[in-house]
C-alpha atoms as a PDB file:
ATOM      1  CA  UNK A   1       5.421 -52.032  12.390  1.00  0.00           C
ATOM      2  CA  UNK A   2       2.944 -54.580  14.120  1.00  0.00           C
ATOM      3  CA  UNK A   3       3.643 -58.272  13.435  1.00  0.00           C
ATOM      4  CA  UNK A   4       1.173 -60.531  11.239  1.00  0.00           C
ATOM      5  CA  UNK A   5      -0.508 -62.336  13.725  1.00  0.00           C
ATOM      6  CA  UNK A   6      -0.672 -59.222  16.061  1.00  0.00           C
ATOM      7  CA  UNK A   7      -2.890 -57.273  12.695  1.00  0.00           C
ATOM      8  CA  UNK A   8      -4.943 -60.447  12.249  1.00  0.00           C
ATOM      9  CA  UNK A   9      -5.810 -60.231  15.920  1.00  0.00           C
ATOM     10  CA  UNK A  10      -5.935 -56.127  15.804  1.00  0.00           C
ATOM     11  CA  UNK A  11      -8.131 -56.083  12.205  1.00  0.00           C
ATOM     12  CA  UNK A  12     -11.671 -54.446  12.280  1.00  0.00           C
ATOM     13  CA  UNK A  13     -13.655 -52.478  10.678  1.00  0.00           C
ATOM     14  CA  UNK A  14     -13.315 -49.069  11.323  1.00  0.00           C
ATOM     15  CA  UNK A  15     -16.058 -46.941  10.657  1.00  0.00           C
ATOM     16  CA  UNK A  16     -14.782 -43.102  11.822  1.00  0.00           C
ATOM     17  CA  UNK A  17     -11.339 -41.260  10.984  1.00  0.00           C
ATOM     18  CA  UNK A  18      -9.744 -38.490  11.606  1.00  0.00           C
ATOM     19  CA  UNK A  19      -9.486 -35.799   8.454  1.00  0.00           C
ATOM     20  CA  UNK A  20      -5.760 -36.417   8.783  1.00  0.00           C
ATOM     21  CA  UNK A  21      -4.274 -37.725   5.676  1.00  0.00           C
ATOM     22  CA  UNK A  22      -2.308 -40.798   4.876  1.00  0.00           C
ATOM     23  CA  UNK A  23       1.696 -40.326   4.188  1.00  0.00           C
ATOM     24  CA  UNK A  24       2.332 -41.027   0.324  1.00  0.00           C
ATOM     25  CA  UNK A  25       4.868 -43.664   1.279  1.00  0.00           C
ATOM     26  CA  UNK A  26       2.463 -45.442   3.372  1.00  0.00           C
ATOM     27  CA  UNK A  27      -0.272 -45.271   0.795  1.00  0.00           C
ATOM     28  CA  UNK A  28       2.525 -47.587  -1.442  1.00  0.00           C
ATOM     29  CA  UNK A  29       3.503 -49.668   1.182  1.00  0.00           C
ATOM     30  CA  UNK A  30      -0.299 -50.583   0.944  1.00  0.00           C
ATOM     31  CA  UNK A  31      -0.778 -50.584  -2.683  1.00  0.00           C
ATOM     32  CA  UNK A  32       2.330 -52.976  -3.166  1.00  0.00           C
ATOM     33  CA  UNK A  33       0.568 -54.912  -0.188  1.00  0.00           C
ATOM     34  CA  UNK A  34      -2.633 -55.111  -2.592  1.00  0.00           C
ATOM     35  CA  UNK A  35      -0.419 -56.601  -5.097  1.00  0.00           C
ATOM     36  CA  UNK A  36       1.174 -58.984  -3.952  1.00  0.00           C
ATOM     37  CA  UNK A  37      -1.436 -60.691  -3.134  1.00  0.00           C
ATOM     38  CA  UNK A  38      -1.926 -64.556  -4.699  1.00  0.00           C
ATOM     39  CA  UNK A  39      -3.610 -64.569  -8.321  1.00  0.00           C
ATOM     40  CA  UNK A  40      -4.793 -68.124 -10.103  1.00  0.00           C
ATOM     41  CA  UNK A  41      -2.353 -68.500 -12.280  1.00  0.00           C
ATOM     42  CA  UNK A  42      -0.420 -65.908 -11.855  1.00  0.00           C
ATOM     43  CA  UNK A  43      -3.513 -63.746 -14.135  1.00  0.00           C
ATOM     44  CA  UNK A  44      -2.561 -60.171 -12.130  1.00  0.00           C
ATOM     45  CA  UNK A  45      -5.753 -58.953 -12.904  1.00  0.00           C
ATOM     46  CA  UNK A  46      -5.785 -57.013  -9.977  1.00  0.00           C
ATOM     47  CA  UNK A  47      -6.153 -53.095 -11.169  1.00  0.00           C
ATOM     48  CA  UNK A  48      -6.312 -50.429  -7.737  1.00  0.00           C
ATOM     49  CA  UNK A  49      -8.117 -47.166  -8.428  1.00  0.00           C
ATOM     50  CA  UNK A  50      -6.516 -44.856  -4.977  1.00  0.00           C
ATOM     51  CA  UNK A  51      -8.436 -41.790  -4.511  1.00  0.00           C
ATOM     52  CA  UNK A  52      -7.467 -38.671  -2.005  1.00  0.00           C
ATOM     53  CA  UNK A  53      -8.450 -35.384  -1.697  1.00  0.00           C
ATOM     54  CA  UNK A  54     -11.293 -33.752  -4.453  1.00  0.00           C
ATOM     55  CA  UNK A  55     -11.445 -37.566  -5.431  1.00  0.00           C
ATOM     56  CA  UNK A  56     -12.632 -38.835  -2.317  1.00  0.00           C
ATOM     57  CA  UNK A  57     -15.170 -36.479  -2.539  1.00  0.00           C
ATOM     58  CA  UNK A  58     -16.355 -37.245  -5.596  1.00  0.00           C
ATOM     59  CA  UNK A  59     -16.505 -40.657  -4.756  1.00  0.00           C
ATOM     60  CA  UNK A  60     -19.124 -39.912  -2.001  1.00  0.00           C
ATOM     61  CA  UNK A  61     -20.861 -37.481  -4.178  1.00  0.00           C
ATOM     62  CA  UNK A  62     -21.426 -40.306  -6.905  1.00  0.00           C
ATOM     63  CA  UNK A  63     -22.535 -42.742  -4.274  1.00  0.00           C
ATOM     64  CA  UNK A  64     -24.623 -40.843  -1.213  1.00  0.00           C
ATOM     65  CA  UNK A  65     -27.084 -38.240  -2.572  1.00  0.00           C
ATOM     66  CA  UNK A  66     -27.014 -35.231   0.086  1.00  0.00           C
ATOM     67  CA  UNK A  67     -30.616 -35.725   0.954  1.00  0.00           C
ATOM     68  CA  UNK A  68     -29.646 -38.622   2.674  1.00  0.00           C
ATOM     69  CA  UNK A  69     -25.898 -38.039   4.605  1.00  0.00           C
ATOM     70  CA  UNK A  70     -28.177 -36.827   7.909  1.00  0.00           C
ATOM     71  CA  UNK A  71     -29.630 -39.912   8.274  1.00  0.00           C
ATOM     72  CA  UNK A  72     -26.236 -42.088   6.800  1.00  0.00           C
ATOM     73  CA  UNK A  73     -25.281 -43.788  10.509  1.00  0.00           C
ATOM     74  CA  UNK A  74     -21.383 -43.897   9.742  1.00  0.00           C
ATOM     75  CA  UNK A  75     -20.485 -39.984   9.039  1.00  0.00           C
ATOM     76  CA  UNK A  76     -16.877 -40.414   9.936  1.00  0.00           C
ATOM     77  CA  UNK A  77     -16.515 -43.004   7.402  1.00  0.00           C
ATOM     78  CA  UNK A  78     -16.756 -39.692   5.072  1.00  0.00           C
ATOM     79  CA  UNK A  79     -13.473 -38.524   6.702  1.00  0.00           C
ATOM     80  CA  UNK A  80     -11.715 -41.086   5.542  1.00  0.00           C
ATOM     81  CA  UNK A  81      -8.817 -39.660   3.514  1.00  0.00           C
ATOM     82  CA  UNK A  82      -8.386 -42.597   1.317  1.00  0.00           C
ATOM     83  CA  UNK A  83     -10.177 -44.715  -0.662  1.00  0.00           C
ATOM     84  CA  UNK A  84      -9.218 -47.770  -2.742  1.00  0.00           C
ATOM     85  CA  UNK A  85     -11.166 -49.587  -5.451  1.00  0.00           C
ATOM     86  CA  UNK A  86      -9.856 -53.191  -6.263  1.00  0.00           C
ATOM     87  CA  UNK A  87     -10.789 -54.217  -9.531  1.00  0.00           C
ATOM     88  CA  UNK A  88     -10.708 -57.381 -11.425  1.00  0.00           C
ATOM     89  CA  UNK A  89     -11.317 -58.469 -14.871  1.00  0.00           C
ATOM     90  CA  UNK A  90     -12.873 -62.124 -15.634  1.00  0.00           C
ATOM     91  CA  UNK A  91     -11.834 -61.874 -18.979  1.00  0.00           C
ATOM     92  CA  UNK A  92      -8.096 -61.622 -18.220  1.00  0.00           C
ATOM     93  CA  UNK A  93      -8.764 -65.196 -16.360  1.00  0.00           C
ATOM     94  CA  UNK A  94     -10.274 -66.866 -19.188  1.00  0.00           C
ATOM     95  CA  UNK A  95      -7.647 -65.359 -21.847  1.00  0.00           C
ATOM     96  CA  UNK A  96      -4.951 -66.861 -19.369  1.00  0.00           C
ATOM     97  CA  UNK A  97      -6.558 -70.370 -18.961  1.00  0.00           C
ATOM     98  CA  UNK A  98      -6.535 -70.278 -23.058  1.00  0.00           C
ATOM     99  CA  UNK A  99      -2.932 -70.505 -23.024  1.00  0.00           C
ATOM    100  CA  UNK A 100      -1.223 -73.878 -23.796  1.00  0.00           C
ATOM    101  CA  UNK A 101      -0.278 -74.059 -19.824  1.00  0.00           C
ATOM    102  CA  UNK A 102      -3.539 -73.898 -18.871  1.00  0.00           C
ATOM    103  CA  UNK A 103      -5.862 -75.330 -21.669  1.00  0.00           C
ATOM    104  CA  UNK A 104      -6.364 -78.642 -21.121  1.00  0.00           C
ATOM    105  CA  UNK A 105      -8.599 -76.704 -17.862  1.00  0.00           C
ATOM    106  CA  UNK A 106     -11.092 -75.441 -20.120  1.00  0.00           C
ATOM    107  CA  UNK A 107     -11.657 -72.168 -18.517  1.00  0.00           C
ATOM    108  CA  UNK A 108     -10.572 -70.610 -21.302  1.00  0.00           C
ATOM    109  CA  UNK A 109     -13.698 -70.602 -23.051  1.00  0.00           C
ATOM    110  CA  UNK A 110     -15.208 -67.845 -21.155  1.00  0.00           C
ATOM    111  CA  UNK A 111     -15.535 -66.455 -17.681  1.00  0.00           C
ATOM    112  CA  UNK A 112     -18.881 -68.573 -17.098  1.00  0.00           C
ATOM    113  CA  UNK A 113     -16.982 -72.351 -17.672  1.00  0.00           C
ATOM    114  CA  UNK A 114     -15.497 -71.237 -13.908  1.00  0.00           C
ATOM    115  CA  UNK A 115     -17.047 -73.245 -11.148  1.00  0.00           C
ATOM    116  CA  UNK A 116     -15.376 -70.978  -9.033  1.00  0.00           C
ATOM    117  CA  UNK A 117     -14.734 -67.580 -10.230  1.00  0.00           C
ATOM    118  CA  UNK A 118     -11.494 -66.792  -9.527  1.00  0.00           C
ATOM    119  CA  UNK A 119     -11.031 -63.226  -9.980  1.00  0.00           C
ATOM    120  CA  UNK A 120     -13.314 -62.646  -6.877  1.00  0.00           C
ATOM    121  CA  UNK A 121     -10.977 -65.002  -4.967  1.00  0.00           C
ATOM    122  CA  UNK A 122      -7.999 -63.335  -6.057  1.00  0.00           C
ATOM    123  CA  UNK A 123      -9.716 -59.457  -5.442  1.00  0.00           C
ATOM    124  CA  UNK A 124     -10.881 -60.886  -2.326  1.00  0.00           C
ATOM    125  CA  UNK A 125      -7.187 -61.910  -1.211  1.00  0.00           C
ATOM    126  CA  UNK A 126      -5.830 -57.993  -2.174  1.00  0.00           C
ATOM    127  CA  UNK A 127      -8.406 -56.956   0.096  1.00  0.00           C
ATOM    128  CA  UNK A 128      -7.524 -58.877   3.081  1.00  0.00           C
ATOM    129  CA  UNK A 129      -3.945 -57.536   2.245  1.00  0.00           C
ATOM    130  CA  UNK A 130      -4.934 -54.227   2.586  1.00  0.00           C
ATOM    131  CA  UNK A 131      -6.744 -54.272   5.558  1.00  0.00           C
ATOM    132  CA  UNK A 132      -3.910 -55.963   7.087  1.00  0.00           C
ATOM    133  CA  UNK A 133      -1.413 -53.636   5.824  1.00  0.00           C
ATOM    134  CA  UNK A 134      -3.262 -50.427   7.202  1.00  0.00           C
ATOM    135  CA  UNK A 135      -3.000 -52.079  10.522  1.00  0.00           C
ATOM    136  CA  UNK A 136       0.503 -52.931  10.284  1.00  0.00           C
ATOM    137  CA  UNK A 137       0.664 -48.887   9.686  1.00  0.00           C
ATOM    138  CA  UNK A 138      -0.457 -47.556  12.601  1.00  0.00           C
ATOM    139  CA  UNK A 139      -4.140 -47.046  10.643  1.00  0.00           C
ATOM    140  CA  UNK A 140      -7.657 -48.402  10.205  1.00  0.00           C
ATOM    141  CA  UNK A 141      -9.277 -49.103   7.340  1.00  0.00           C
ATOM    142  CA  UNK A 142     -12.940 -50.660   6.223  1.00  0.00           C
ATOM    143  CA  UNK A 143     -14.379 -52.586   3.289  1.00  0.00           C
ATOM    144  CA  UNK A 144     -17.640 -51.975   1.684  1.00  0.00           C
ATOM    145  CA  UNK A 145     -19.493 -52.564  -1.109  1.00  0.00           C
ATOM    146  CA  UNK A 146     -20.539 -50.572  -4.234  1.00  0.00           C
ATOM    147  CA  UNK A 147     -23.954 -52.666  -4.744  1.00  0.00           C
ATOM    148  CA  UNK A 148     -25.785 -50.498  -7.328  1.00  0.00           C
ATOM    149  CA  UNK A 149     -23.463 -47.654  -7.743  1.00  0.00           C
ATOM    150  CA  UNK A 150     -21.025 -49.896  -9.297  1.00  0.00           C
ATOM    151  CA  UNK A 151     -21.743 -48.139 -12.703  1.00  0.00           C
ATOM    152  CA  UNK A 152     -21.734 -44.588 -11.525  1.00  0.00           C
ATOM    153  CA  UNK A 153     -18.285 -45.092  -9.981  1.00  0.00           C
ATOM    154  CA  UNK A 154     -17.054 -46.497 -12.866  1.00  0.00           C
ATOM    155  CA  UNK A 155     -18.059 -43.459 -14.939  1.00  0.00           C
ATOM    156  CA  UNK A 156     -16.874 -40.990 -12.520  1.00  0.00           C
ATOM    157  CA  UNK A 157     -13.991 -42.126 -12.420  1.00  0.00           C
ATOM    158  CA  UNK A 158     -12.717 -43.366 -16.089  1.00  0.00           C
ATOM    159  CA  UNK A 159     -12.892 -46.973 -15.304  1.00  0.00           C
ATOM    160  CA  UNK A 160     -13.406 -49.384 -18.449  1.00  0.00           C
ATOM    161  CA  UNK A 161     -17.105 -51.293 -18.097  1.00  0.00           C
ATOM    162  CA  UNK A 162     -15.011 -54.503 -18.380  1.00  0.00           C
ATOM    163  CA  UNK A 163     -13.497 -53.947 -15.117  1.00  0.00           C
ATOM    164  CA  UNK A 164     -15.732 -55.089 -11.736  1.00  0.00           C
ATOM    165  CA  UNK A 165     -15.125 -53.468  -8.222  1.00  0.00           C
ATOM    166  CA  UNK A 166     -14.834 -55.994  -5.269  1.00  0.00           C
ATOM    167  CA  UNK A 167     -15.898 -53.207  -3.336  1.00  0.00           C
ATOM    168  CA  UNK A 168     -14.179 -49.898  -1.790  1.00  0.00           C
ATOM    169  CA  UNK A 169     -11.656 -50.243   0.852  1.00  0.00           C
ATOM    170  CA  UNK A 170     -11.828 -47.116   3.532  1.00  0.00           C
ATOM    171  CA  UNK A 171      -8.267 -45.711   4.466  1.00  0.00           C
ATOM    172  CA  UNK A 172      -6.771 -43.503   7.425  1.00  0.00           C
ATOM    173  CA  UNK A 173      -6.453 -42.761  11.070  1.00  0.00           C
ATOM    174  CA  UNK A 174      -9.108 -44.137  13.213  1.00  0.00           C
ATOM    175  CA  UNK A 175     -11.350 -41.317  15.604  1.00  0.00           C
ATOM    176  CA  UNK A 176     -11.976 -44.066  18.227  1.00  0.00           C
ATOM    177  CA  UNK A 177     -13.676 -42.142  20.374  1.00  0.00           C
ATOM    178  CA  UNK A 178     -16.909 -41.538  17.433  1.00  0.00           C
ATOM    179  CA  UNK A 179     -16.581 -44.981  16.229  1.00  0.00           C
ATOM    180  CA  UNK A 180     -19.296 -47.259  15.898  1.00  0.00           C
ATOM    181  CA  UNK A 181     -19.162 -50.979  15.289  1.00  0.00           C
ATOM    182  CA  UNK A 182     -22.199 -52.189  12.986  1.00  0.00           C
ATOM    183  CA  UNK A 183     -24.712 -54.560  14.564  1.00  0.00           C
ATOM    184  CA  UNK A 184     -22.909 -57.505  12.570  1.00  0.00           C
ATOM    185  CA  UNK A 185     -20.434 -57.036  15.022  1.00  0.00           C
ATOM    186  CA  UNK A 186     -22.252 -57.950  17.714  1.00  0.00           C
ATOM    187  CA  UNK A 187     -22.713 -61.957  16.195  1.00  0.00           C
ATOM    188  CA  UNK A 188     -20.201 -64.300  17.832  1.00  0.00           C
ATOM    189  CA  UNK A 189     -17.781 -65.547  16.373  1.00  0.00           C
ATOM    190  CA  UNK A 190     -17.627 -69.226  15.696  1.00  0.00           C
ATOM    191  CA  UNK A 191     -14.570 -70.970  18.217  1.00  0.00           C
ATOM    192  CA  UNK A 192     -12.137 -72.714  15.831  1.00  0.00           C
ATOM    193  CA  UNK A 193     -12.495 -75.743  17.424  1.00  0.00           C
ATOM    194  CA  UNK A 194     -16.051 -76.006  16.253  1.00  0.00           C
ATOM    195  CA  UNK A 195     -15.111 -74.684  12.383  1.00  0.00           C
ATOM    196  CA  UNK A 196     -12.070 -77.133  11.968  1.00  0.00           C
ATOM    197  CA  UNK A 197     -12.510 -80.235  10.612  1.00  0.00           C
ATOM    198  CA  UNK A 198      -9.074 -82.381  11.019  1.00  0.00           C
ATOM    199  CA  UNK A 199      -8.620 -85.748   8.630  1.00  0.00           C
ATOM    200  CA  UNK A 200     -12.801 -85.670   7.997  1.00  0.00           C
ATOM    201  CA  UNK A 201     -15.806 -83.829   8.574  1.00  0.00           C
END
């Protein structure tokens, strides 16, 4: 197992894999990773769909039309052998900030009294999790978005329309020698030291 500051340093996006697929027991190991991730007050709206196998390709058959896989610039993202679809539920949030714990807030009135929604926070934390967690096994893994196939996945796949995707997180072995970094990879990174702002801006 690789530290936690050795899989922050180690974590990228990994674009290609190998067809190889991902042990069951690591596939929990992640999932439970996914979970425990922090939730505003302690909502647990957090909802993984895991797909493998005939799902994975019916994943990529709902969301890239075969007209246009020649030209898609990442095919070895299609090898990945595991996909997993974080979902959260604003509703849940404001039905938990209606309790008597968390009334006097008043975000219970509805998912739009949130300054700051929340449930992406929280979905965006399980997703950090997991990306750590497949490095801390040995694998790779990448996050992208849904964007307009949102729906389509959804229906595909038996998820309720109440429930939104923070996006799909690509699982398995990496095929380092086909990967290929995306040119938002090539922006440097910001130094700390010019990001951290200690006592006052």
């Amino acid at each position: 197992m690789t530290s936690l500051f050795d899989a922050i340093a180690q974590r990228r996006m990994v674009r290609s894999y190998r067809a190889e697929p991902v042990a069951e027991a690591t596939i929990d190991r992640i999932v439970a990773a996914a979970h425990s991730a922090p939730s505003a007050g302690n909502t647990r709206s957090l909802e993984l769909l895991v797909l493998t196998g005939e799902d994975v390709v019916r994943y990529w058959e709902t969301t890239l039309a075969p007209d246009k896989r020649d030209a898609f610039p990442w095919p070895g993202l299609l090898r990945a052998p595991l996909l997993l679809v974080p979902y959260v539920d604003p509703a849940r949030y404001a039905a938990r900030y209606s309790e008597p714990d968390k009334a006097r807030t008043g975000l219970g009135v509805g998912p739009h009294a949130w300054p700051v929604p929340y449930w992406w926070v929280d979905g965006g934390a399980a997703v950090e999790n997991i990306l750590l967690a497949a490095v801390a096994c040995g694998l790779g893994a990448c996050l992208f978005g849904q964007f307009d196939h949102e729906p389509s996945v959804r229906s595909a796949f038996g998820v309720p329309d109440h429930f939104r995707a923070v996006g799909t997180v690509a699982v398995g072995h990496p095929d380092t020698e086909n990967d290929r970094p995306s040119r938002s990879s090539q922006r440097a990174r910001r130094a700390p030291e010019k990001t951290t702002h200690r006592g006052r801006w």
